[in-house]
C-alpha atoms as a PDB file:
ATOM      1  CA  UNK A   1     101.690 203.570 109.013  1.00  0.00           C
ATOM      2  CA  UNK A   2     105.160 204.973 109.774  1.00  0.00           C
ATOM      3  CA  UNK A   3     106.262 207.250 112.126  1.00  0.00           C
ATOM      4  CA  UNK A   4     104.454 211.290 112.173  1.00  0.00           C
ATOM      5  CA  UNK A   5     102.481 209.844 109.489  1.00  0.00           C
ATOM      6  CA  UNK A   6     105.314 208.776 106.931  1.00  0.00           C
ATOM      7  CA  UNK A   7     106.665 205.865 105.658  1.00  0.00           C
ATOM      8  CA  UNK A   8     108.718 203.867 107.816  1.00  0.00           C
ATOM      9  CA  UNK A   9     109.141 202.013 111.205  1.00  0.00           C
ATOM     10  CA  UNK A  10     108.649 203.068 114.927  1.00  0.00           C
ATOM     11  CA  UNK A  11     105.406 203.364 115.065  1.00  0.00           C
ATOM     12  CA  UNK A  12     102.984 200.739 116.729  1.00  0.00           C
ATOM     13  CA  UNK A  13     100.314 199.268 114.324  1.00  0.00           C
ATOM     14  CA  UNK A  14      97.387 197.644 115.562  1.00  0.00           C
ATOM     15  CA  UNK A  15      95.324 195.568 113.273  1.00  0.00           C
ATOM     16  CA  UNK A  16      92.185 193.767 114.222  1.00  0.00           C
ATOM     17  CA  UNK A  17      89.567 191.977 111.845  1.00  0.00           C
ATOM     18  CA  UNK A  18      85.806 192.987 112.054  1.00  0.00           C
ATOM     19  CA  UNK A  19      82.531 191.148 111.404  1.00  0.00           C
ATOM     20  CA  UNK A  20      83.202 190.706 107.712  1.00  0.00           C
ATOM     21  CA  UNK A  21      85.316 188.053 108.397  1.00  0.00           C
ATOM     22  CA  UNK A  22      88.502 189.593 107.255  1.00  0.00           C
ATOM     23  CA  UNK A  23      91.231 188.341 110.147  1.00  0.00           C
ATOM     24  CA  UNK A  24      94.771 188.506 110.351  1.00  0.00           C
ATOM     25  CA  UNK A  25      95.950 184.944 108.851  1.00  0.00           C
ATOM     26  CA  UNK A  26      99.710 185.571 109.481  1.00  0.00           C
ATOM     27  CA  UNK A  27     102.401 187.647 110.982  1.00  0.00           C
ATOM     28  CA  UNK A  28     106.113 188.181 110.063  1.00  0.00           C
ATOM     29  CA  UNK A  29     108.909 190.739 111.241  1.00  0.00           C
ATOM     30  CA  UNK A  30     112.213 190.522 109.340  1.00  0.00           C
ATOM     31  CA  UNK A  31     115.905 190.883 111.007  1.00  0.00           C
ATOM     32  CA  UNK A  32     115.617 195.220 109.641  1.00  0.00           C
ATOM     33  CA  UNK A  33     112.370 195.214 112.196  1.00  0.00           C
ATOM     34  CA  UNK A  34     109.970 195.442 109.209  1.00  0.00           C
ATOM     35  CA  UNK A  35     106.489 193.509 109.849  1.00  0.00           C
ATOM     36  CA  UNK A  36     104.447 191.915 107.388  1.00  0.00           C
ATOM     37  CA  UNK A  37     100.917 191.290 107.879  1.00  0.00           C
ATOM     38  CA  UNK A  38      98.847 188.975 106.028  1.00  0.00           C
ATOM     39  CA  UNK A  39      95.301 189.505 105.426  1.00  0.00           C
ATOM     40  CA  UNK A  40      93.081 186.411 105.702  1.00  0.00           C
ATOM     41  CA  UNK A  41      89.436 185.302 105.283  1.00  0.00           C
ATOM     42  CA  UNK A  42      87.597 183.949 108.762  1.00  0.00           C
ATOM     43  CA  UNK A  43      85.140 180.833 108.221  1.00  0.00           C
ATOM     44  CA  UNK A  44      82.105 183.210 108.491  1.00  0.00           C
ATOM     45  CA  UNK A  45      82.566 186.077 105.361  1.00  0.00           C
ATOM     46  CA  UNK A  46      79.759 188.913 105.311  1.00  0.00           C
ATOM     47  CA  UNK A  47      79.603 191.161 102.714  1.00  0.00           C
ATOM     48  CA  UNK A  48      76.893 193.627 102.690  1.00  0.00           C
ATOM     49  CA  UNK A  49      73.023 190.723 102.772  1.00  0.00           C
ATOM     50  CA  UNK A  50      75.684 188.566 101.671  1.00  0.00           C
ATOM     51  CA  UNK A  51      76.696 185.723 104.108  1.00  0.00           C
ATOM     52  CA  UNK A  52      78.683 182.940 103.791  1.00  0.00           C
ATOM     53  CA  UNK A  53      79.404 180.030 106.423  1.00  0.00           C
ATOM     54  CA  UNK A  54      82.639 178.329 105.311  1.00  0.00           C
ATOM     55  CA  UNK A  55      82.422 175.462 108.352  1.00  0.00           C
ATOM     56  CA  UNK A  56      83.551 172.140 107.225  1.00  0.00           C
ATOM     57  CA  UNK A  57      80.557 170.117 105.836  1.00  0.00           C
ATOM     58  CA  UNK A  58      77.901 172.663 107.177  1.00  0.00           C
ATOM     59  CA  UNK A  59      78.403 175.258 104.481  1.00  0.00           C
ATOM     60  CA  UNK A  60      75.754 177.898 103.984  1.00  0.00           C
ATOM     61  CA  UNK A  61      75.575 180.750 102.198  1.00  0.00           C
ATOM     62  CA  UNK A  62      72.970 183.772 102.131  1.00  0.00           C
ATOM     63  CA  UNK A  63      72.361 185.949  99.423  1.00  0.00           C
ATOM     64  CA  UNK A  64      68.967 188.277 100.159  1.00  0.00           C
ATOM     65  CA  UNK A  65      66.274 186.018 100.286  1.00  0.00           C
ATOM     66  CA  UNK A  66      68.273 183.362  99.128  1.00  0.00           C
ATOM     67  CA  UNK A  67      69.477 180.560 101.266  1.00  0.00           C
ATOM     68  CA  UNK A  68      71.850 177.851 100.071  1.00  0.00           C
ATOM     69  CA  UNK A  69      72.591 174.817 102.632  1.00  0.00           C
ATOM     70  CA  UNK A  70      75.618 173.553 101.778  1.00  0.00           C
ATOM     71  CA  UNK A  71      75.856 170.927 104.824  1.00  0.00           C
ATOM     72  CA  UNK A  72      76.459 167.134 103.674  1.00  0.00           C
ATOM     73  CA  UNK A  73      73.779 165.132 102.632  1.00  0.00           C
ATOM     74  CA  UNK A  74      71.368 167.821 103.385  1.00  0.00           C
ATOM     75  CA  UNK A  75      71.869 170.562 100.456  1.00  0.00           C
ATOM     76  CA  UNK A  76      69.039 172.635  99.960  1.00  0.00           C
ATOM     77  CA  UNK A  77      68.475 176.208  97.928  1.00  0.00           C
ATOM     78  CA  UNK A  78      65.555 178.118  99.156  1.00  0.00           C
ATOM     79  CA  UNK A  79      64.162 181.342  98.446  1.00  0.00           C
ATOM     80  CA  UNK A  80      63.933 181.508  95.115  1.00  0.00           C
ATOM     81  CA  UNK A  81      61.200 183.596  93.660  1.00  0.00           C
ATOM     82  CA  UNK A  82      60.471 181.358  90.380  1.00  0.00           C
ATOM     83  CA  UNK A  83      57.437 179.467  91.828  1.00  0.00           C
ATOM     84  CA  UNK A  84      55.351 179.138  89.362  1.00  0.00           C
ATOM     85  CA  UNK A  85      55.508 177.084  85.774  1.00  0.00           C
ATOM     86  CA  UNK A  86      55.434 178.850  82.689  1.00  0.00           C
ATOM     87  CA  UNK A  87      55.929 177.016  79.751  1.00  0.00           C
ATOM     88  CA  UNK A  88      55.918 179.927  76.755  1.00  0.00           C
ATOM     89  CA  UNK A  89      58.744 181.804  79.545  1.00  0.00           C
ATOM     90  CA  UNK A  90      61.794 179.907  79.881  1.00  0.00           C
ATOM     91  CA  UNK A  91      64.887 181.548  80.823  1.00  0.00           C
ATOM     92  CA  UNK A  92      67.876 179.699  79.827  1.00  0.00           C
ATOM     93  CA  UNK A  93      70.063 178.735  82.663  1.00  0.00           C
ATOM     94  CA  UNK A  94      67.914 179.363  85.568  1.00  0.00           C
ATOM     95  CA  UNK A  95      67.736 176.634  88.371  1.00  0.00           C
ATOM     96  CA  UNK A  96      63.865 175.460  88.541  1.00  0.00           C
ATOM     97  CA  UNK A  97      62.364 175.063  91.799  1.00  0.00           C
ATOM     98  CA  UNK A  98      60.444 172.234  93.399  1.00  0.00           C
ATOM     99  CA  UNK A  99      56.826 174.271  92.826  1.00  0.00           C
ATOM    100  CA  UNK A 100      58.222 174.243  89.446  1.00  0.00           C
ATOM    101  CA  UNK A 101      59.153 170.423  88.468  1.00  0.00           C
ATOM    102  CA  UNK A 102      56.179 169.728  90.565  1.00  0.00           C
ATOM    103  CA  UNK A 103      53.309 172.049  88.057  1.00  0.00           C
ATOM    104  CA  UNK A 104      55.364 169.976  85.662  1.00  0.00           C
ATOM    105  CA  UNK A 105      55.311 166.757  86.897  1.00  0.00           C
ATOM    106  CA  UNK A 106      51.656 167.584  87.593  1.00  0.00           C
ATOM    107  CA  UNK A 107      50.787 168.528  84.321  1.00  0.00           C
ATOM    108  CA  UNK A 108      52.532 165.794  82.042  1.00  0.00           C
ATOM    109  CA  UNK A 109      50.612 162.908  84.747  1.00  0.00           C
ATOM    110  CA  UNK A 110      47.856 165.110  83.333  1.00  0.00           C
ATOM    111  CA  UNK A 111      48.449 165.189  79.479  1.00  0.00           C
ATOM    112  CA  UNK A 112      49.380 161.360  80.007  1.00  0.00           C
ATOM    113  CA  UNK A 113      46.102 160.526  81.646  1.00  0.00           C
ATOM    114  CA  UNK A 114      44.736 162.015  78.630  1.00  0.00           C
ATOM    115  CA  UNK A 115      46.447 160.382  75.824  1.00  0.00           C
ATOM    116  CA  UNK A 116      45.913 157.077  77.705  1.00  0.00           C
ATOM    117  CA  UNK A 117      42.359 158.028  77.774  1.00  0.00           C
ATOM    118  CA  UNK A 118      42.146 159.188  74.021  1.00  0.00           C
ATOM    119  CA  UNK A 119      43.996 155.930  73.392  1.00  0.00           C
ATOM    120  CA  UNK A 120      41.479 153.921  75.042  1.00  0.00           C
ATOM    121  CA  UNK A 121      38.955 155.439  73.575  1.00  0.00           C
ATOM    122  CA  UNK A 122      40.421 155.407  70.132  1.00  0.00           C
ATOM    123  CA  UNK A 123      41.162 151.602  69.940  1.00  0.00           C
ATOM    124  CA  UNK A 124      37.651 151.159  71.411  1.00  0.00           C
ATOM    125  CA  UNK A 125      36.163 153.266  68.451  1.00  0.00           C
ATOM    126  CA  UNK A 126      38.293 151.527  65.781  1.00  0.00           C
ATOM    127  CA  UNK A 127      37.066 148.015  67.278  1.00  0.00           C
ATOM    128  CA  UNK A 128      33.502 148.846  66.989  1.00  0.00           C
ATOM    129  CA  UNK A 129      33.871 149.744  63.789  1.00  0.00           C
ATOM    130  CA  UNK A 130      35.522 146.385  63.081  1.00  0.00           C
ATOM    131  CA  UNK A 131      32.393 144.619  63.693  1.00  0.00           C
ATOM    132  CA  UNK A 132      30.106 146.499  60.646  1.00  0.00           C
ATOM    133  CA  UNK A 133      29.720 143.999  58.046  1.00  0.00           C
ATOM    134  CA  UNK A 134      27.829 143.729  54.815  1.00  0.00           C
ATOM    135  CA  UNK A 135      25.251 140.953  53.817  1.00  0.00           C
ATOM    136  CA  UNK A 136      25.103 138.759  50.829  1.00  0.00           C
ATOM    137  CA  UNK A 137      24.525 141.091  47.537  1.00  0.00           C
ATOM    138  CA  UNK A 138      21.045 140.980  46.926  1.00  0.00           C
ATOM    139  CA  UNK A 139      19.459 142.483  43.715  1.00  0.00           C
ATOM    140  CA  UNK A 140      16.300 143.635  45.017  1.00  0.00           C
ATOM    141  CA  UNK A 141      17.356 144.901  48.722  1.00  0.00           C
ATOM    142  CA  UNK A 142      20.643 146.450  47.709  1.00  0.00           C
ATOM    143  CA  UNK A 143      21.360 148.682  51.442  1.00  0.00           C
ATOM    144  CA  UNK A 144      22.366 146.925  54.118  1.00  0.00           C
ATOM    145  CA  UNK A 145      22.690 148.752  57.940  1.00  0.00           C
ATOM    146  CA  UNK A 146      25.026 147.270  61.050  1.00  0.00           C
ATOM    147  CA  UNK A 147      25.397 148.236  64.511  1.00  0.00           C
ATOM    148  CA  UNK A 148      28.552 147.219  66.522  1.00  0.00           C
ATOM    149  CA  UNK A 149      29.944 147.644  70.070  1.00  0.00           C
ATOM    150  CA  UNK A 150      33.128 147.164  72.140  1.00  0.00           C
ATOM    151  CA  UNK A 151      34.592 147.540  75.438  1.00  0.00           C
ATOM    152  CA  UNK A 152      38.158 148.528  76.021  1.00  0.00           C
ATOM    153  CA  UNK A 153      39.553 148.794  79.426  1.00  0.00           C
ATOM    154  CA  UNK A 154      36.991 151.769  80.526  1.00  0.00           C
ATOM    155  CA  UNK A 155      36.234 152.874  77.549  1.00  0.00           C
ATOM    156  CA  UNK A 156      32.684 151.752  75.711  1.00  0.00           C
ATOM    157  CA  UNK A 157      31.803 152.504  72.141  1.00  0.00           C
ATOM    158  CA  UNK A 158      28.953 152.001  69.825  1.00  0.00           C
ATOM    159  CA  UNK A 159      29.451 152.231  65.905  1.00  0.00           C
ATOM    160  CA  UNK A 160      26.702 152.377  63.171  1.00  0.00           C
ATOM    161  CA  UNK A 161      26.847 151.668  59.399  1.00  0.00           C
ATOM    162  CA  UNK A 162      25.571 151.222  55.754  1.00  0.00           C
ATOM    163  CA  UNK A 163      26.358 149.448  53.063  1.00  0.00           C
ATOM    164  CA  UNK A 164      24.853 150.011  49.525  1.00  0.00           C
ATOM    165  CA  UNK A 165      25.905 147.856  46.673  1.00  0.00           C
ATOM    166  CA  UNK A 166      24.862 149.068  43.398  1.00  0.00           C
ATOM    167  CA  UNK A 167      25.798 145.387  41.720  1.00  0.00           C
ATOM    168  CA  UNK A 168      27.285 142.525  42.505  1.00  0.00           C
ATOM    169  CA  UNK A 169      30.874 143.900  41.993  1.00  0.00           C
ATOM    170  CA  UNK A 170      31.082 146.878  44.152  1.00  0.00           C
ATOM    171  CA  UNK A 171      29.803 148.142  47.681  1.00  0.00           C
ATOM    172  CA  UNK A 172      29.707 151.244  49.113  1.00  0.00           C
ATOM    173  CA  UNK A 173      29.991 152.110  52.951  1.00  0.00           C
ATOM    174  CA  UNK A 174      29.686 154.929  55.756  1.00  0.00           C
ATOM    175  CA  UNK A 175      30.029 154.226  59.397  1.00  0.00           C
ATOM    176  CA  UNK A 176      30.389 156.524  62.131  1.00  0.00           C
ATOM    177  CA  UNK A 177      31.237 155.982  66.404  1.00  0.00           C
ATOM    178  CA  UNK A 178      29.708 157.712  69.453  1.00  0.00           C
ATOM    179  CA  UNK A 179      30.947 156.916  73.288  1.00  0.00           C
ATOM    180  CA  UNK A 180      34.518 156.975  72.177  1.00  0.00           C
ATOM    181  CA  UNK A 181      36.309 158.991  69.909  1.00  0.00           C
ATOM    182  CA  UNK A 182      34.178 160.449  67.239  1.00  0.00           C
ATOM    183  CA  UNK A 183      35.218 158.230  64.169  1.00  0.00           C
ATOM    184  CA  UNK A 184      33.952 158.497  60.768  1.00  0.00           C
ATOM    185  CA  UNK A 185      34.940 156.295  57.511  1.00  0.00           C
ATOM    186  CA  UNK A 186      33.602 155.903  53.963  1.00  0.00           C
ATOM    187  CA  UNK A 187      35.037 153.417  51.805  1.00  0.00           C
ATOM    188  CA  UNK A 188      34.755 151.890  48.260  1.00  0.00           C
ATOM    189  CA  UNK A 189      35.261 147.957  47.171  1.00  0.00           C
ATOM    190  CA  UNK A 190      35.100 147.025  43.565  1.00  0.00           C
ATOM    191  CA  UNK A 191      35.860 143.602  41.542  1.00  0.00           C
ATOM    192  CA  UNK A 192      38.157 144.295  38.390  1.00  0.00           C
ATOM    193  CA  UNK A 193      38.477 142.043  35.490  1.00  0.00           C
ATOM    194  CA  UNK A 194      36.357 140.150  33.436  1.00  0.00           C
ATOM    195  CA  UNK A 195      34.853 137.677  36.278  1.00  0.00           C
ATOM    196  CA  UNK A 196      32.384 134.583  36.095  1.00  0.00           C
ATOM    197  CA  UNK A 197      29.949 135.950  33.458  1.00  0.00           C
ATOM    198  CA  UNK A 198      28.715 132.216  33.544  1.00  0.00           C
ATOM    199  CA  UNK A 199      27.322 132.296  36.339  1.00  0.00           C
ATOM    200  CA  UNK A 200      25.336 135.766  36.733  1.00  0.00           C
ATOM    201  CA  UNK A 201      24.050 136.040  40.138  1.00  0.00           C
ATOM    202  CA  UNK A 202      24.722 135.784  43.915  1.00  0.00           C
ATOM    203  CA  UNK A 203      24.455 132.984  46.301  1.00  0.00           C
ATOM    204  CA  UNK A 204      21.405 134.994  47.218  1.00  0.00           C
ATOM    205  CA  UNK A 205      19.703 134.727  44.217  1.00  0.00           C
ATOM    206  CA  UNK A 206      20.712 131.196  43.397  1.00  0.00           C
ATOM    207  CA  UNK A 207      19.147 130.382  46.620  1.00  0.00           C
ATOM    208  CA  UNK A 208      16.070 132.010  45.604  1.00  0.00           C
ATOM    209  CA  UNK A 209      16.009 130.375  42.134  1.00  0.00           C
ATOM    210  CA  UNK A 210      16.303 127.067  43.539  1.00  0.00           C
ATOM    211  CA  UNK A 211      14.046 127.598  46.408  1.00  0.00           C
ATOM    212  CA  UNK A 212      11.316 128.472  43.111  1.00  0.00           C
ATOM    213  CA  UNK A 213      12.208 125.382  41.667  1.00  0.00           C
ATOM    214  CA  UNK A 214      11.351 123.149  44.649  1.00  0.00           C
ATOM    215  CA  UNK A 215       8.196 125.103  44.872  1.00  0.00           C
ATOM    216  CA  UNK A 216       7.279 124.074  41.535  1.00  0.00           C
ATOM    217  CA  UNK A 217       8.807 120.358  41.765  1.00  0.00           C
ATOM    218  CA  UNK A 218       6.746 120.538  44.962  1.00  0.00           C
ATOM    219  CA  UNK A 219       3.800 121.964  42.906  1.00  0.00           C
ATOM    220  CA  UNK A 220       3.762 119.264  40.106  1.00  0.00           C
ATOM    221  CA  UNK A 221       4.128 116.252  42.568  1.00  0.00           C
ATOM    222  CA  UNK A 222       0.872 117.637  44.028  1.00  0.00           C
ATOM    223  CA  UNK A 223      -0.482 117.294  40.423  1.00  0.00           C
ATOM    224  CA  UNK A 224       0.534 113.995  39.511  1.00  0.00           C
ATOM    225  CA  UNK A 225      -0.744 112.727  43.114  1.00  0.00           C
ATOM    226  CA  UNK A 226      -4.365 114.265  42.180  1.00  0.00           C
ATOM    227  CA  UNK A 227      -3.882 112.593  38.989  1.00  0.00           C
ATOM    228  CA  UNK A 228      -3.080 109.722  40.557  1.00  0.00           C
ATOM    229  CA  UNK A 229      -6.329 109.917  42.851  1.00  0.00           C
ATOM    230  CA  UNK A 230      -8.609 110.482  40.011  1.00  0.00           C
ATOM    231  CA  UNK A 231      -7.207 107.556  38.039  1.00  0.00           C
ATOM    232  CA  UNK A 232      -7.287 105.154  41.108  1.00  0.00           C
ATOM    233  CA  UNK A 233     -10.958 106.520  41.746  1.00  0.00           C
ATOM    234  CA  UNK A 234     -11.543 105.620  37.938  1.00  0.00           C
ATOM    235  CA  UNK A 235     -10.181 102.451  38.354  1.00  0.00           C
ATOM    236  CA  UNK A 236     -11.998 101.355  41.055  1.00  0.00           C
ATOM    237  CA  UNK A 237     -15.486 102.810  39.666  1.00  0.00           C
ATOM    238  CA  UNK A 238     -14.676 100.655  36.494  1.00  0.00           C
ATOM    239  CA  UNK A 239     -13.832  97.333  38.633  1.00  0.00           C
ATOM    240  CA  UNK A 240     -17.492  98.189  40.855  1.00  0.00           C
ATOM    241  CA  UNK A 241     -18.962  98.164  37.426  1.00  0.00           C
ATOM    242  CA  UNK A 242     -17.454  95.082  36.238  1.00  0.00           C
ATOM    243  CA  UNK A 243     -18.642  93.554  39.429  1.00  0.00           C
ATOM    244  CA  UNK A 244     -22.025  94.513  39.067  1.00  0.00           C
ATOM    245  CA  UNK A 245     -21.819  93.062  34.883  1.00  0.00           C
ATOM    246  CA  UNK A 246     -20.945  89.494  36.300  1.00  0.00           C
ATOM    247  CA  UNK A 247     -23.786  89.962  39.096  1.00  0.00           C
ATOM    248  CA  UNK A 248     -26.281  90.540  35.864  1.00  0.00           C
ATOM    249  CA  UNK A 249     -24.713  87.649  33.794  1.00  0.00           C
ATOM    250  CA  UNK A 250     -24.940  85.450  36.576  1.00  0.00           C
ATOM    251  CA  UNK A 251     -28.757  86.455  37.257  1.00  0.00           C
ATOM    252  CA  UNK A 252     -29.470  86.628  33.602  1.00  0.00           C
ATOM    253  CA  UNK A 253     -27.596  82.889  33.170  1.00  0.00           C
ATOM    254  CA  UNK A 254     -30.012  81.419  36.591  1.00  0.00           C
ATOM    255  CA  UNK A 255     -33.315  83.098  35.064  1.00  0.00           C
ATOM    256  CA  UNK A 256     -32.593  81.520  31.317  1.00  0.00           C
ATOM    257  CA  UNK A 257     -32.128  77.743  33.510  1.00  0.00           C
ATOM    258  CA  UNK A 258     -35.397  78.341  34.940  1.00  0.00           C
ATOM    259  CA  UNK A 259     -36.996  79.027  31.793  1.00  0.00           C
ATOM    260  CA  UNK A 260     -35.713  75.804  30.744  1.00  0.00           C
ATOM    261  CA  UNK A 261     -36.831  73.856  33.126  1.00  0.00           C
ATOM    262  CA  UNK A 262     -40.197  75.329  32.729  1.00  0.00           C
ATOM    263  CA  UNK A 263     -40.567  74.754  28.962  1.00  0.00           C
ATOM    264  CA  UNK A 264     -39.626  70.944  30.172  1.00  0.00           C
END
């Protein structure tokens, strides 16, 4: 300020800093007696509920409720109002917080527990499953029915089937899990081609037809040994009779001596 309020020198200026931090940083008077002052920041700046603490490696800064710790090896931000997690309201750009990445953290331990689960419980399912089988094709008992189980880390399933087979050349099946993971399948086999007309039937039913042949092997082998009974009965009646001829002829032969020797 010069002098009576004009520009110029002769006057005494007196400038002092307050408790924004604004200080005098430097002082210089030419040879003319002009006096430049230069306007500097102090290590604590406050602007308004703005505060900022410029000391060498313990930085801080305060902005409203926001705190922001600066110090080496301990940086922190605090006060931020975005607590909570939100997936379907993400803003672009904005720092997350700890209560944040910890709902998130929380919640994806949470979907993995699950898919592990549903995994386990899924191969489980499909294993049971596995274990349905169909019988031999039989012509006169074409549905078959299977049960099955399996154990997979925790996880215990049960599976139940059919099987229907029309012919020989194609089967039919359902089967369906409970414990697990609610599995259901259908599926169709069939045989293309000509195949082994020749032969005609299952191992089932050759089984079967050669079982019925023993039986009647079995059966005739019965006969012939009755036959063979009677004729050795037969046999044996004839040689008792034969027997009793020579007892005759030999009684007839000692009564016609003795007739002899009595007409003597």
């Amino acid at each position: 300020k010069g002098k009576d309020g004009k520009d110029g020198t002769g006057a005494d200026i007196d400038i002092q800093g307050n408790d924004t931090g604004i200080v005098v940083a430097d002082k210089k008077t030419d040879t003319a007696g002009k006096t430049t002052y230069t306007l500097g920041l102090d290590k604590t700046i406050k602007a308004g509920t703005v505060v900022i603490d410029g000391t060498q490696h313990k930085e801080k800064a305060s902005i409203g409720d926001v705190q922001i710790n600066g110090e080496k090896g301990l940086g922190t931000v605090t006060g931020l109002s975005n607590t909570t997690w939100d997936e379907k309201h993400v803003i672009s750009g904005r720092a997350a917080t700890e209560d944040q990445l910890q709902a998130v953290s929380q919640k994806n331990r949470q979907a993995i527990s699950e898919l592990g689960t549903r995994s386990e419980r899924g191969t489980a399912s499909a294993a049971a499953l596995a274990a349905l089988h169909p019988q031999e094709f039989d012509p006169y008992d074409k549905w078959d029915f299977a049960v099955g189980y399996s154990n997979y880390r925790s996880a215990n399933t049960f599976a139940f089937g059919g099987f229907y087979r029309p012919n020989e050349r194609t089967l039919v099946s359902l089967g369906g899990t409970f414990g697990g993971e609610n599995i259901v399948n259908v599926g169709l086999s069939f045989k293309t081609g000509k195949g082994a007309d020749c032969i005609g039937m299952s191992r089932l039913a050759m089984a079967r037809e050669i079982q019925a042949l023993k039986e009647k092997d079995a059966a005739k082998d019965r006969i012939m040994q009755a036959l063979l009974q009677v004729q050795q009965q037969k046999e044996a009646e004839i040689q008792a009779l034969k027997e009793k001829d020579g007892q005759r002829e030999e009684q007839i032969r000692h009564l016609t001596a003795m007739v002899m020797r009595l007409q003597k």
